[in-house]
C-alpha atoms as a PDB file:
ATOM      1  CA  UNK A   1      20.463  13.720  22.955  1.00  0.00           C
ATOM      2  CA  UNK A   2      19.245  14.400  26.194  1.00  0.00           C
ATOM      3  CA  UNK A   3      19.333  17.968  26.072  1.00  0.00           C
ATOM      4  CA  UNK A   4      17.097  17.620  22.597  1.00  0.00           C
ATOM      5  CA  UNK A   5      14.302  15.779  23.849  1.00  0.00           C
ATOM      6  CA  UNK A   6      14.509  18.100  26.937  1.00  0.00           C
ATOM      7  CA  UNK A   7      13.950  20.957  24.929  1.00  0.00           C
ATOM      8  CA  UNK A   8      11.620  19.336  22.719  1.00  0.00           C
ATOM      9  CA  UNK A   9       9.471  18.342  25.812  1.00  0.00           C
ATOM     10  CA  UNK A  10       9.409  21.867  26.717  1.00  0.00           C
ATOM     11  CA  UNK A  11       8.623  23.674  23.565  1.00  0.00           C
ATOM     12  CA  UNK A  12       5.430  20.758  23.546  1.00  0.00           C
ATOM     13  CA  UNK A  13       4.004  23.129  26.170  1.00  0.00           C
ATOM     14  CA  UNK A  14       2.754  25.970  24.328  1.00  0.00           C
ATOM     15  CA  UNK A  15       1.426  23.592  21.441  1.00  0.00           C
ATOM     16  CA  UNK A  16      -0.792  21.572  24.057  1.00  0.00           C
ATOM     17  CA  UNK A  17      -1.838  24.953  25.551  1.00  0.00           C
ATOM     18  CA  UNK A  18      -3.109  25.970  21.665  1.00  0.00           C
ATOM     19  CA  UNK A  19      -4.630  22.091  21.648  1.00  0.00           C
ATOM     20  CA  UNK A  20      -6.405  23.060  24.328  1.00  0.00           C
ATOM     21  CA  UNK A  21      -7.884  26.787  22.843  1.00  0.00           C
ATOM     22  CA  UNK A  22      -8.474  25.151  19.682  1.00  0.00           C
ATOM     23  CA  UNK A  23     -10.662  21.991  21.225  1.00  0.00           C
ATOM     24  CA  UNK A  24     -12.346  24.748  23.702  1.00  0.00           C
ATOM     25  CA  UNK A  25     -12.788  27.428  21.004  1.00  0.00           C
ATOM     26  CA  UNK A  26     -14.625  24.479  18.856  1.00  0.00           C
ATOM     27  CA  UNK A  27     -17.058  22.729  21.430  1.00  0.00           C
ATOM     28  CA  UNK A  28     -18.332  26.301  22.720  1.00  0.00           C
ATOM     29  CA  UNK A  29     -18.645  28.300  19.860  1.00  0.00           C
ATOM     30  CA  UNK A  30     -18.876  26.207  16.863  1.00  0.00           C
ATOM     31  CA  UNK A  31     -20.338  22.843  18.741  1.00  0.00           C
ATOM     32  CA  UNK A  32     -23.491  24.547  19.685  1.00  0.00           C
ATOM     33  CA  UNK A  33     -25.685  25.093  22.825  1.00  0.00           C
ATOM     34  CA  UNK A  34     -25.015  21.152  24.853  1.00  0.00           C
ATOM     35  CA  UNK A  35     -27.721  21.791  26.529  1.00  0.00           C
ATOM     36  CA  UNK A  36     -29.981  22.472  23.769  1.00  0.00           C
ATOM     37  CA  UNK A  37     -28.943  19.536  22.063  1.00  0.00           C
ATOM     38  CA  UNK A  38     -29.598  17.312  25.523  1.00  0.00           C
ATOM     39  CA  UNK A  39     -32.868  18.605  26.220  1.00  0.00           C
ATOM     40  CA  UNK A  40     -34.116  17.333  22.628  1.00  0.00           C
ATOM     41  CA  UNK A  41     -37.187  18.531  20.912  1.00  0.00           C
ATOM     42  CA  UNK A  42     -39.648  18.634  24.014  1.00  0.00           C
ATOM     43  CA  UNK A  43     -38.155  21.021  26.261  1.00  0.00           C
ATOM     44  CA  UNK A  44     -38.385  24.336  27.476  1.00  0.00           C
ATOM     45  CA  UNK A  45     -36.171  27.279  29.087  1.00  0.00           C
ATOM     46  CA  UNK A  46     -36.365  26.035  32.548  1.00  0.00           C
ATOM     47  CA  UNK A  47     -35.240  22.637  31.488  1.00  0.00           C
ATOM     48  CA  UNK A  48     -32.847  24.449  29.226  1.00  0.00           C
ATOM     49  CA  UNK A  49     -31.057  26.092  31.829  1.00  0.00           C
ATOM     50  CA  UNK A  50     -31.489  23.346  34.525  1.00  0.00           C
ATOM     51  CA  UNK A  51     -29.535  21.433  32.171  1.00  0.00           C
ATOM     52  CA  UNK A  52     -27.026  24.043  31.422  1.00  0.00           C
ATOM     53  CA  UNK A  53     -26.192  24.377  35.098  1.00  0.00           C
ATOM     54  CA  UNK A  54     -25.767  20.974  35.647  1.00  0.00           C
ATOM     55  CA  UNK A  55     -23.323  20.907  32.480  1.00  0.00           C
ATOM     56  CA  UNK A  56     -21.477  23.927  34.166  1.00  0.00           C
ATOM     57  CA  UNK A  57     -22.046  25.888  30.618  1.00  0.00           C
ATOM     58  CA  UNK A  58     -24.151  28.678  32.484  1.00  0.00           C
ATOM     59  CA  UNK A  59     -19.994  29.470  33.773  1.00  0.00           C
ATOM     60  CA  UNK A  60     -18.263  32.070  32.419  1.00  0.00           C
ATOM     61  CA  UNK A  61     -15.859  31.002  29.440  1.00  0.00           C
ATOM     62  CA  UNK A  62     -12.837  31.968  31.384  1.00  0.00           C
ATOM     63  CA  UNK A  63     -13.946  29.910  33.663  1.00  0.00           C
ATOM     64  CA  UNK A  64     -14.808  26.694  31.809  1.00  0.00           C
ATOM     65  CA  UNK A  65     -11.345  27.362  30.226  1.00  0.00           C
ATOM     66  CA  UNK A  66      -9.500  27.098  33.468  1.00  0.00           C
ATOM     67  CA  UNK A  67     -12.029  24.016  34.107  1.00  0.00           C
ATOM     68  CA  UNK A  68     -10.822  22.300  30.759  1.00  0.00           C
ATOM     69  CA  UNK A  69      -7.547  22.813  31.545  1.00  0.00           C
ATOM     70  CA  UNK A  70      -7.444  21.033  35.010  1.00  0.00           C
ATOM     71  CA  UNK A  71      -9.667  18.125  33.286  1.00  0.00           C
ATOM     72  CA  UNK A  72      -6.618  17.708  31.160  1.00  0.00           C
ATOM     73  CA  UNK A  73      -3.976  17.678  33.250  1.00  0.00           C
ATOM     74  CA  UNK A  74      -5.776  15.625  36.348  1.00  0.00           C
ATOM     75  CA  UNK A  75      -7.347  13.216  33.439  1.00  0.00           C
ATOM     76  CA  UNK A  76     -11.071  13.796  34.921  1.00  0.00           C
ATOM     77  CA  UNK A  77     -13.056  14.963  32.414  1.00  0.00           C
ATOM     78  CA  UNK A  78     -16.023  14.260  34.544  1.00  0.00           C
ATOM     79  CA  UNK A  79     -18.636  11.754  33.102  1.00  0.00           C
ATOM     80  CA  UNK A  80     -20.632  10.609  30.383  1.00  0.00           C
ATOM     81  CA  UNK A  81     -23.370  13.404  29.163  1.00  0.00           C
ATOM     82  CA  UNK A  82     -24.775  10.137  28.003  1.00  0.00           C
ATOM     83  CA  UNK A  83     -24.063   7.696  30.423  1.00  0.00           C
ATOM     84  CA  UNK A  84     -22.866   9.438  33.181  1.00  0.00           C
ATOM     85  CA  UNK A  85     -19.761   7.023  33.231  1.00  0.00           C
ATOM     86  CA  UNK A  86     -16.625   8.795  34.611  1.00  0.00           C
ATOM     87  CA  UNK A  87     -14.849   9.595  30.830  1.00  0.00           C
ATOM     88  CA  UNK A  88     -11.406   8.403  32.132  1.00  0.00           C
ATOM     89  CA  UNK A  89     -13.105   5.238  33.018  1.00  0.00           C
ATOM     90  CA  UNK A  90     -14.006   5.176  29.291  1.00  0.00           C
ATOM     91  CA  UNK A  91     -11.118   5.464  27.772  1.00  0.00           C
ATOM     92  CA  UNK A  92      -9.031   3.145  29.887  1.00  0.00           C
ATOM     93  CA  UNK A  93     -11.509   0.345  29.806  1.00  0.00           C
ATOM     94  CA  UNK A  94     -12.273   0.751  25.812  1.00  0.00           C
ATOM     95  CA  UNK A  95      -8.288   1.505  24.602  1.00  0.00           C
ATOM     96  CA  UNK A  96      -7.310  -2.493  25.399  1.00  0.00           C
ATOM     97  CA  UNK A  97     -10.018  -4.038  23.012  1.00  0.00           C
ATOM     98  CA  UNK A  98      -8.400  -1.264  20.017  1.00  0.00           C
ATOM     99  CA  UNK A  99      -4.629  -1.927  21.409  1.00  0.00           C
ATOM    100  CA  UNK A 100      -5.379  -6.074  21.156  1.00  0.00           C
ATOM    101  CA  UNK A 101      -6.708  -5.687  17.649  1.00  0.00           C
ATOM    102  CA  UNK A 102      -4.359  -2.606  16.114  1.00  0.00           C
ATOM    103  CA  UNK A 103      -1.132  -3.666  17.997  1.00  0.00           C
ATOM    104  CA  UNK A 104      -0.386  -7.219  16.379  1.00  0.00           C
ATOM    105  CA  UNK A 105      -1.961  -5.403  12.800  1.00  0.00           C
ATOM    106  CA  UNK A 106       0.613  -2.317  12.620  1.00  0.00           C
ATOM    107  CA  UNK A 107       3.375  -5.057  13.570  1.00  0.00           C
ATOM    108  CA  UNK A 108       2.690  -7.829  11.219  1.00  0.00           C
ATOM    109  CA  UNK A 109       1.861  -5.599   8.643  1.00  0.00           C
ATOM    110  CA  UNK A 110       4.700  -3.263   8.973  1.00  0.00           C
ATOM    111  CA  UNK A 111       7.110  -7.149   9.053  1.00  0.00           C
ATOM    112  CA  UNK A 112       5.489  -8.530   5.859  1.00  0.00           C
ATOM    113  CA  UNK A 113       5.399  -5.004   4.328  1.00  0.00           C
ATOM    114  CA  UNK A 114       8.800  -4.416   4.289  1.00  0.00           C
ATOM    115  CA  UNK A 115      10.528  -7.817   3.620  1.00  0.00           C
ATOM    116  CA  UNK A 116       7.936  -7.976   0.868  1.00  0.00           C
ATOM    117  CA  UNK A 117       9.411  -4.658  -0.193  1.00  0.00           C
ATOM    118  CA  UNK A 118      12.853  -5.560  -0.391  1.00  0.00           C
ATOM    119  CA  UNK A 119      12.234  -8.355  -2.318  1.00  0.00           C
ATOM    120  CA  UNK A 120       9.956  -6.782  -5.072  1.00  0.00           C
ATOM    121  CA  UNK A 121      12.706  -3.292  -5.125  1.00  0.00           C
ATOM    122  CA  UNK A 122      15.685  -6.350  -5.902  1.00  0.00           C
ATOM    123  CA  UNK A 123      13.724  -7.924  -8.859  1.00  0.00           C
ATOM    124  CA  UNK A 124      12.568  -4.096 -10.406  1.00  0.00           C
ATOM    125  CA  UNK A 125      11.192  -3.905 -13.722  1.00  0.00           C
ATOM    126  CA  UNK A 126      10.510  -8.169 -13.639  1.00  0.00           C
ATOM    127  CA  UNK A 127       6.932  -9.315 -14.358  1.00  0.00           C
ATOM    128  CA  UNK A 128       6.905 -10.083 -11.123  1.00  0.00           C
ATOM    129  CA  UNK A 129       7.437  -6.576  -9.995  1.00  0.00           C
ATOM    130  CA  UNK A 130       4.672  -5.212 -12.487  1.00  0.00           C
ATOM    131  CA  UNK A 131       2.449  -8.178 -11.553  1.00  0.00           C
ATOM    132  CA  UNK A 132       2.834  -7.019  -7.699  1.00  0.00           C
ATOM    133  CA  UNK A 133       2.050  -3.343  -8.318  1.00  0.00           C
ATOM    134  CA  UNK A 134      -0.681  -3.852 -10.445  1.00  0.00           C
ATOM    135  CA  UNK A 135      -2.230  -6.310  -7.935  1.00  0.00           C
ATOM    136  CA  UNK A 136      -1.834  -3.670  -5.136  1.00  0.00           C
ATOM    137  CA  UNK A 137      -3.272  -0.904  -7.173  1.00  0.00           C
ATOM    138  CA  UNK A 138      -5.901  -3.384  -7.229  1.00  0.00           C
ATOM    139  CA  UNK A 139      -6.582  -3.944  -3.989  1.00  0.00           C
ATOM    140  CA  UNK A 140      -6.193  -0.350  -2.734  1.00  0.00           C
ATOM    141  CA  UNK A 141      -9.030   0.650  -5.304  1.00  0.00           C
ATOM    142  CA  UNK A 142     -11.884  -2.065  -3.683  1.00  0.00           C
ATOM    143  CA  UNK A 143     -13.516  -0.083  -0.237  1.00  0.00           C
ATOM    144  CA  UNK A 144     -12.622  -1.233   3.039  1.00  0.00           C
ATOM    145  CA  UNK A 145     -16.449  -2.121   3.772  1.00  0.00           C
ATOM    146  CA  UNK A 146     -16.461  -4.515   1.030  1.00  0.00           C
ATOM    147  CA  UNK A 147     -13.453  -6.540   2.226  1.00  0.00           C
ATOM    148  CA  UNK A 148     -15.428  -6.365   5.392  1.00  0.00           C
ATOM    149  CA  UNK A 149     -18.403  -7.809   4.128  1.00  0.00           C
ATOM    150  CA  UNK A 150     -16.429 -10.525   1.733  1.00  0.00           C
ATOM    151  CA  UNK A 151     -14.298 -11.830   5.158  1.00  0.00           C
ATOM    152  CA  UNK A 152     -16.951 -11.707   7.875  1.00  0.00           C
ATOM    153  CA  UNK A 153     -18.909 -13.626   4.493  1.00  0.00           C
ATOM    154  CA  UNK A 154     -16.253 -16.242   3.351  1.00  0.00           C
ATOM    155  CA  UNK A 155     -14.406 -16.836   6.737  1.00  0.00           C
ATOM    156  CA  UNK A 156     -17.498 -16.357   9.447  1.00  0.00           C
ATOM    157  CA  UNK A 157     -20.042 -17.920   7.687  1.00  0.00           C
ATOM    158  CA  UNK A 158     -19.133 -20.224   4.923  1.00  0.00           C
ATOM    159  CA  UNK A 159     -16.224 -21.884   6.555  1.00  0.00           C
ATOM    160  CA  UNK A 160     -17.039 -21.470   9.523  1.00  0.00           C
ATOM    161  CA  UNK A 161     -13.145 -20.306  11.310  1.00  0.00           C
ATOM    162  CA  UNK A 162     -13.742 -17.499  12.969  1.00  0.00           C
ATOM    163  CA  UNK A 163     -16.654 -15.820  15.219  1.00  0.00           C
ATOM    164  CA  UNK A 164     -17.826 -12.828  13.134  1.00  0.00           C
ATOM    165  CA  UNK A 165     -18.713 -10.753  16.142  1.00  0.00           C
ATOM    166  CA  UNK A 166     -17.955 -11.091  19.661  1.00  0.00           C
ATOM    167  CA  UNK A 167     -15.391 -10.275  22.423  1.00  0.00           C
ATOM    168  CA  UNK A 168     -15.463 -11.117  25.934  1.00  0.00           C
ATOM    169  CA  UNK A 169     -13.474 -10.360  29.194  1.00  0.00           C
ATOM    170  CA  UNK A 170     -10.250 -12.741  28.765  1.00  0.00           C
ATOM    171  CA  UNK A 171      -7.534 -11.084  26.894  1.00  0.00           C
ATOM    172  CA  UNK A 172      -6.089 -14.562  25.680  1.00  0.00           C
ATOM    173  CA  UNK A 173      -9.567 -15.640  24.662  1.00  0.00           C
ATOM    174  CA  UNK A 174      -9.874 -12.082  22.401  1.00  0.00           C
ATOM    175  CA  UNK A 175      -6.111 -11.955  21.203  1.00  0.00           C
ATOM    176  CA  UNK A 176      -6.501 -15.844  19.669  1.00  0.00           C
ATOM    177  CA  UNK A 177     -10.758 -16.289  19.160  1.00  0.00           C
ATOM    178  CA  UNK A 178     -12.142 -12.723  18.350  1.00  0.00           C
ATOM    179  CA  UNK A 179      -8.990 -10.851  17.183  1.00  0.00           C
ATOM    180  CA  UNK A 180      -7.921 -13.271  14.317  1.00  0.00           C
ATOM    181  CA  UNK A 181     -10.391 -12.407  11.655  1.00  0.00           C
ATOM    182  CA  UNK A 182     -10.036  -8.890  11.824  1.00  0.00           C
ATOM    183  CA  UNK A 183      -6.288  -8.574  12.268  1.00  0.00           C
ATOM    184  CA  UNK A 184      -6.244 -10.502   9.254  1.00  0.00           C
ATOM    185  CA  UNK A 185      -8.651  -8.310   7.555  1.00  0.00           C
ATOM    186  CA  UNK A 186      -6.786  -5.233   8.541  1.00  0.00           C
ATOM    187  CA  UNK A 187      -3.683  -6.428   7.753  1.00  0.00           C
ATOM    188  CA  UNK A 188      -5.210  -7.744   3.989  1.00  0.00           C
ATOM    189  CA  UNK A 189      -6.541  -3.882   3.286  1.00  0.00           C
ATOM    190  CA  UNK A 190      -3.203  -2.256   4.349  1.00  0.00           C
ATOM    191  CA  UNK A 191      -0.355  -4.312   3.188  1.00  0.00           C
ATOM    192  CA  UNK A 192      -0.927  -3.155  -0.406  1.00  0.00           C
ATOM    193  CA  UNK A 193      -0.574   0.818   0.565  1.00  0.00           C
ATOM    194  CA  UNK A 194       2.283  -0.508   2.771  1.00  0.00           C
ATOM    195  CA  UNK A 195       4.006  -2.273  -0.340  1.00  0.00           C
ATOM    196  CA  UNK A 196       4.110   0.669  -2.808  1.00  0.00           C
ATOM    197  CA  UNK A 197       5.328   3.225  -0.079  1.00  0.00           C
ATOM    198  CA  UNK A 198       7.742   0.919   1.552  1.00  0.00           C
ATOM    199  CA  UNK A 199       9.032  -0.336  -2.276  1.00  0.00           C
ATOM    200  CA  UNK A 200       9.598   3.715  -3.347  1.00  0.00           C
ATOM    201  CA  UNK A 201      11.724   4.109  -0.325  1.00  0.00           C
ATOM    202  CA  UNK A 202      13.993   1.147  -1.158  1.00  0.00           C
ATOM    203  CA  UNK A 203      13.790   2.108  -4.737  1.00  0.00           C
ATOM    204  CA  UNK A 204      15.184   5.132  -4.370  1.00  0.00           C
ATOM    205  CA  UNK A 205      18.413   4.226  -2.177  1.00  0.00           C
ATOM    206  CA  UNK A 206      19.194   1.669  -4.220  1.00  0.00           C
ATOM    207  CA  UNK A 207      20.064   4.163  -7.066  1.00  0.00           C
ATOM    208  CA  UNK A 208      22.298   5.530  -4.652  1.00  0.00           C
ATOM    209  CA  UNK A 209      25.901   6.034  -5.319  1.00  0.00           C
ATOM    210  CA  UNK A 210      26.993   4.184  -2.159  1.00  0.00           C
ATOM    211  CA  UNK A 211      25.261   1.320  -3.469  1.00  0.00           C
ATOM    212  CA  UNK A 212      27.430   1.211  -6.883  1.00  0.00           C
ATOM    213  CA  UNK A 213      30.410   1.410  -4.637  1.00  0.00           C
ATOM    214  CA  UNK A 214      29.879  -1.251  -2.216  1.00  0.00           C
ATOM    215  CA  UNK A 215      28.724  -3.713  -5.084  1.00  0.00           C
ATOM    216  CA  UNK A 216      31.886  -3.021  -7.055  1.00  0.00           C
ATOM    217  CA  UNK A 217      33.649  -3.698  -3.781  1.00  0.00           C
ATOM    218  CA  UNK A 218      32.469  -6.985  -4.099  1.00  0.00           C
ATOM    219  CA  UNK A 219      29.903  -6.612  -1.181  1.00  0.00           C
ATOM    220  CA  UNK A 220      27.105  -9.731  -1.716  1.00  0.00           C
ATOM    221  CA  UNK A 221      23.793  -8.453  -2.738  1.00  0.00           C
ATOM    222  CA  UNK A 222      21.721  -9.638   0.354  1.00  0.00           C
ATOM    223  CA  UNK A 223      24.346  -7.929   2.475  1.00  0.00           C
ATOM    224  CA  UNK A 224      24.171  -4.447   0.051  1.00  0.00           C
ATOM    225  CA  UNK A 225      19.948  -5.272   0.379  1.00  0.00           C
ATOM    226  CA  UNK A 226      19.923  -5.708   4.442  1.00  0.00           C
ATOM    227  CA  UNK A 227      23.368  -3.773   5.847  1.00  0.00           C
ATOM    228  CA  UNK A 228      23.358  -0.282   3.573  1.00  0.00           C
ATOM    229  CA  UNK A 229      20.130  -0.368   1.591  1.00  0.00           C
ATOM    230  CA  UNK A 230      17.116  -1.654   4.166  1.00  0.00           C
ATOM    231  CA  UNK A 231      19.003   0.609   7.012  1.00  0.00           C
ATOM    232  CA  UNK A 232      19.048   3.924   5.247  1.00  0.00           C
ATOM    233  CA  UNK A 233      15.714   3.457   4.415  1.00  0.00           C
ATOM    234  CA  UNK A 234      14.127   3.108   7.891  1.00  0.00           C
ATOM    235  CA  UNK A 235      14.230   6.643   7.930  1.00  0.00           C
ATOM    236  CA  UNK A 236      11.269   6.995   5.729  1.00  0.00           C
ATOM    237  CA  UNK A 237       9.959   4.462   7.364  1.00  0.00           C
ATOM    238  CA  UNK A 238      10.034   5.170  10.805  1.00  0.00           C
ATOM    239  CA  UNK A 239       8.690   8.526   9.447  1.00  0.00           C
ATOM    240  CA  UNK A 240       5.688   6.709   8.239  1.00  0.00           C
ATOM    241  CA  UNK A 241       4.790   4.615  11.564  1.00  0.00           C
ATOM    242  CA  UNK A 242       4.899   7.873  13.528  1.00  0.00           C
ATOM    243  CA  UNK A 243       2.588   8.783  11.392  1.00  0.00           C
ATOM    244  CA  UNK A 244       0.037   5.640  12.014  1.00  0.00           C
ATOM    245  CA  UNK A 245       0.754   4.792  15.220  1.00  0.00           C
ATOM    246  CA  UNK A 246      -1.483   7.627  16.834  1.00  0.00           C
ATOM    247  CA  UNK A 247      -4.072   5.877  14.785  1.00  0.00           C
ATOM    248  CA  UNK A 248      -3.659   2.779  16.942  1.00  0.00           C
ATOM    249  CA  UNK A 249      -5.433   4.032  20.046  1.00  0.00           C
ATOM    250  CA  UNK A 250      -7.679   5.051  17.955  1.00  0.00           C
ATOM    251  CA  UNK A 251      -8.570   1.991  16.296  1.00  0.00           C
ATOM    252  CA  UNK A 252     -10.727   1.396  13.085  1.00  0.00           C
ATOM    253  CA  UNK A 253     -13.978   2.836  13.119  1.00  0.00           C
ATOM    254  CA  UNK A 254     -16.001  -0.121  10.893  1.00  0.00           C
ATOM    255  CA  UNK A 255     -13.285  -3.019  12.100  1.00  0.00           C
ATOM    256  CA  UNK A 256     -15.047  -1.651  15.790  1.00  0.00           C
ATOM    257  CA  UNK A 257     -18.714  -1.561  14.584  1.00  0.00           C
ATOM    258  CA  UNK A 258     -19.135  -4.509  12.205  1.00  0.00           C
ATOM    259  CA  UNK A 259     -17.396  -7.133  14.797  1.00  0.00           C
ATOM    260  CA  UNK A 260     -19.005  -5.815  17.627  1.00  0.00           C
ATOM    261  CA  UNK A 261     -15.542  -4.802  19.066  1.00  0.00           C
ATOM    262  CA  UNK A 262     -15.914  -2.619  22.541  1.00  0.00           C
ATOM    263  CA  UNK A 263     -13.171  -0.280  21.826  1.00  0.00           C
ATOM    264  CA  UNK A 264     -12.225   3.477  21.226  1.00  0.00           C
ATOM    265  CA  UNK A 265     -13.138   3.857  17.560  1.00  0.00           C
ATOM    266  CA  UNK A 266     -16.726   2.036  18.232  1.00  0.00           C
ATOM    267  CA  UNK A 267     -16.925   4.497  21.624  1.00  0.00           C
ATOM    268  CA  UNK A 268     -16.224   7.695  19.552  1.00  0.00           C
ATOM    269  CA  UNK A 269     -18.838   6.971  16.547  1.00  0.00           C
ATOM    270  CA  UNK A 270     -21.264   6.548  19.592  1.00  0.00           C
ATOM    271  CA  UNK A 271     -20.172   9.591  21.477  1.00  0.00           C
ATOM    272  CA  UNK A 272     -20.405  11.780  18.316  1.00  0.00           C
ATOM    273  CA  UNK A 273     -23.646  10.570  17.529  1.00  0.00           C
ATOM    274  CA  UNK A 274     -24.998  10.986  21.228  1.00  0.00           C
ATOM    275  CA  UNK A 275     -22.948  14.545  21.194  1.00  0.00           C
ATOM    276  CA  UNK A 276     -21.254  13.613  24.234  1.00  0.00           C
ATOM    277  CA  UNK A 277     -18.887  16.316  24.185  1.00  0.00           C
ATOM    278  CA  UNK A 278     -16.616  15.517  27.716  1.00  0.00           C
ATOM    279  CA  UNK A 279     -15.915  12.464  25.645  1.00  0.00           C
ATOM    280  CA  UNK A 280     -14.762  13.949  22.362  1.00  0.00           C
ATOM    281  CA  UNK A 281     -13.034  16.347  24.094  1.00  0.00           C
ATOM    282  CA  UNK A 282     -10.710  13.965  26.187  1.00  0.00           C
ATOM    283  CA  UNK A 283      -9.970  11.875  22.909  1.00  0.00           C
ATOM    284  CA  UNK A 284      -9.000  14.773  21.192  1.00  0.00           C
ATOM    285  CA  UNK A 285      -6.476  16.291  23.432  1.00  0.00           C
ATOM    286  CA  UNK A 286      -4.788  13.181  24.213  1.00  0.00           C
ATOM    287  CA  UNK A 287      -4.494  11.792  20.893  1.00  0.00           C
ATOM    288  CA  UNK A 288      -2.841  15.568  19.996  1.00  0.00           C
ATOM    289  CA  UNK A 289      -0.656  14.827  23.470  1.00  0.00           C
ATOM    290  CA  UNK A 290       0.544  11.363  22.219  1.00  0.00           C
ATOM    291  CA  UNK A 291       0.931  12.446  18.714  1.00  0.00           C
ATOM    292  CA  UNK A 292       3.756  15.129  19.838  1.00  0.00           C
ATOM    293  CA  UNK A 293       5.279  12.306  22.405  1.00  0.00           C
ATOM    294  CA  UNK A 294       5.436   9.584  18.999  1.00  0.00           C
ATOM    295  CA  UNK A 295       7.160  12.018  17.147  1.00  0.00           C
ATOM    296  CA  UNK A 296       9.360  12.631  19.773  1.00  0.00           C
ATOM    297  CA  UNK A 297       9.989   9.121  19.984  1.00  0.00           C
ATOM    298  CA  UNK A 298      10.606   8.667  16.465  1.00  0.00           C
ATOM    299  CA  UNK A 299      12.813  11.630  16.066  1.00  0.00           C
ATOM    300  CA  UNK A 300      15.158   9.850  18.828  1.00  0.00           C
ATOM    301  CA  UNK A 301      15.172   6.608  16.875  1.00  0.00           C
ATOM    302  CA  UNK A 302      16.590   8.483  13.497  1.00  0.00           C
ATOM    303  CA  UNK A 303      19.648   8.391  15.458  1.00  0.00           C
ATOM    304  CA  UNK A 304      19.704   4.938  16.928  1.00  0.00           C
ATOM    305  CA  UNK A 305      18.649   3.627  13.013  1.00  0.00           C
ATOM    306  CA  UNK A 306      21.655   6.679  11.289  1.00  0.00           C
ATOM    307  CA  UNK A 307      24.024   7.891  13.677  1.00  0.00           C
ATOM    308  CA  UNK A 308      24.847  10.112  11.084  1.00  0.00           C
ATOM    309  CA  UNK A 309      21.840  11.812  11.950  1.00  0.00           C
ATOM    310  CA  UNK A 310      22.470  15.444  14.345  1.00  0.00           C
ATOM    311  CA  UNK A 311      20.218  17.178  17.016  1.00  0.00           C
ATOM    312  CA  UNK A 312      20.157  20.770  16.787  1.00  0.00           C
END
């Protein structure tokens, strides 16, 4: 194993080198003049290129390539076009607000998702079954801004159990005051999708022949469900939260804006509307970085969940 993720550490070099072309190839060519888009409507070449030298755009493009590439690897991507906070002081201060809110909702989600699974795959074909899909086909076909509107309405303002917007500098005050109502919310929107993947998965290792043969060795059925069934399909599984959990630094765009949340997602829609590229840019690579090290990770744990499983 450790010769695997050694290699696969390595060959992650030349894909974070094309990261890096790709994100520089975009913001200079396709992005547009910065400094035209800086200097606004009143403005004219001297401004222009006072701007552009202070950007360091007037620079050769080998040269603001080897730039870029020292931003990444040092993590200073200089400061804020906008604000002219130092970008590494952006991300750092705005990923805890996502983490407090995304981390309990991909665990609690991914719990209920799964047990909930397991239990709707073992009564297939029942009412109940039907009566569980059809709800979540349902409730995956309502937008995500109208379950925002109908909580913040129903548990904000009617009832009167959670602040609707808000966040402040304690984390304990956040995780159990602010964080509630839209953990639940996110959790609400993304069980169903959960559900129907996480039941197909089951589904199809229960028709498995090993499955006949342990239950005509007399195996119980909640053993067959949690020993042989549940563990072959965490493969799929874990497949699927590699897949999400980049996401989670990232946080929800509208959970961010419409509760007033200070984190990541809210930080991007702002930096993208301001065009702050040094901002974009750092997000970008490092969410490609940690996707590659979470896929890593969840290559490794295929073998701790099968150690049937091979690395070649």
């Amino acid at each position: 194993m450790t010769a695997y993720v050694i290699r696969r550490l390595w060959q992650m070099i030349p894909t974070i080198l094309g990261v890096i072309l790709l994100v520089f190839f975009l913001f200079n060519w396709v992005g547009g003049d910065p400094a035209m888009v800086l200097a606004g409507k009143i403005s004219n070449k001297d401004q222009i290129e006072n701007i552009r030298r202070q950007l360091g755009v007037d620079q050769s493009y080998a040269y603001q390539l080897w730039v870029f590439v020292k931003q990444v690897f040092t993590f200073d991507f200089g400061r804020s076009w906008s604000t002219n906070e130092e970008v590494s002081h952006i991300i750092l201060t705005r990923v805890g607000p996502t983490l407090t809110i995304m981390v309990p909702c991909l665990i609690i989600e991914t719990s209920i998702a799964v047990g909930l699974a397991i239990m709707v795959a073992y009564v297939r074909g029942t009412l109940t079954d039907r009566m569980t899909m059809m709800i979540c086909t349902v409730a995956m076909s309502i937008s995500f801004l109208v379950y925002i509107i109908f909580f913040q309405w129903l548990f904000g303002f009617i009832l009167g159990w959670f602040p609707v917007q808000g966040w402040s500098e304690s984390f304990w005050k956040n995780l159990f005051y602010y964080a509630p109502l839209p953990i639940m919310l996110a959790i609400f929107v993304g069980l169903a999708p959960e559900l129907r993947l996480y039941r197909s998965f089951i589904l199809d290792e229960i028709n498995q022949d090993y499955v006949r043969t342990a239950r005509a060795k007399g195996v119980s059925e909640r053993k067959v469900m949690m020993k042989h069934v549940l563990r072959n399909a965490l493969i799929p599984i874990l497949t699927n939260l590699g897949i999400l959990l980049p996401g989670v630094f990232v946080g929800s765009f509208l959970l961010e804006v419409f509760f007033s949340i200070p984190g990541l997602g809210r930080e991007i829609i702002t930096a993208v509307n301001r065009s702050d590229f040094p901002v974009i840019k750092a997000v970008t690579v490092y969410l490609a970085i940690l996707t590659m090290i979470i896929n890593l990770g969840v290559d490794v744990l295929y073998k701790v969940v099968d150690p049937r499983v091979s690395f070649k």
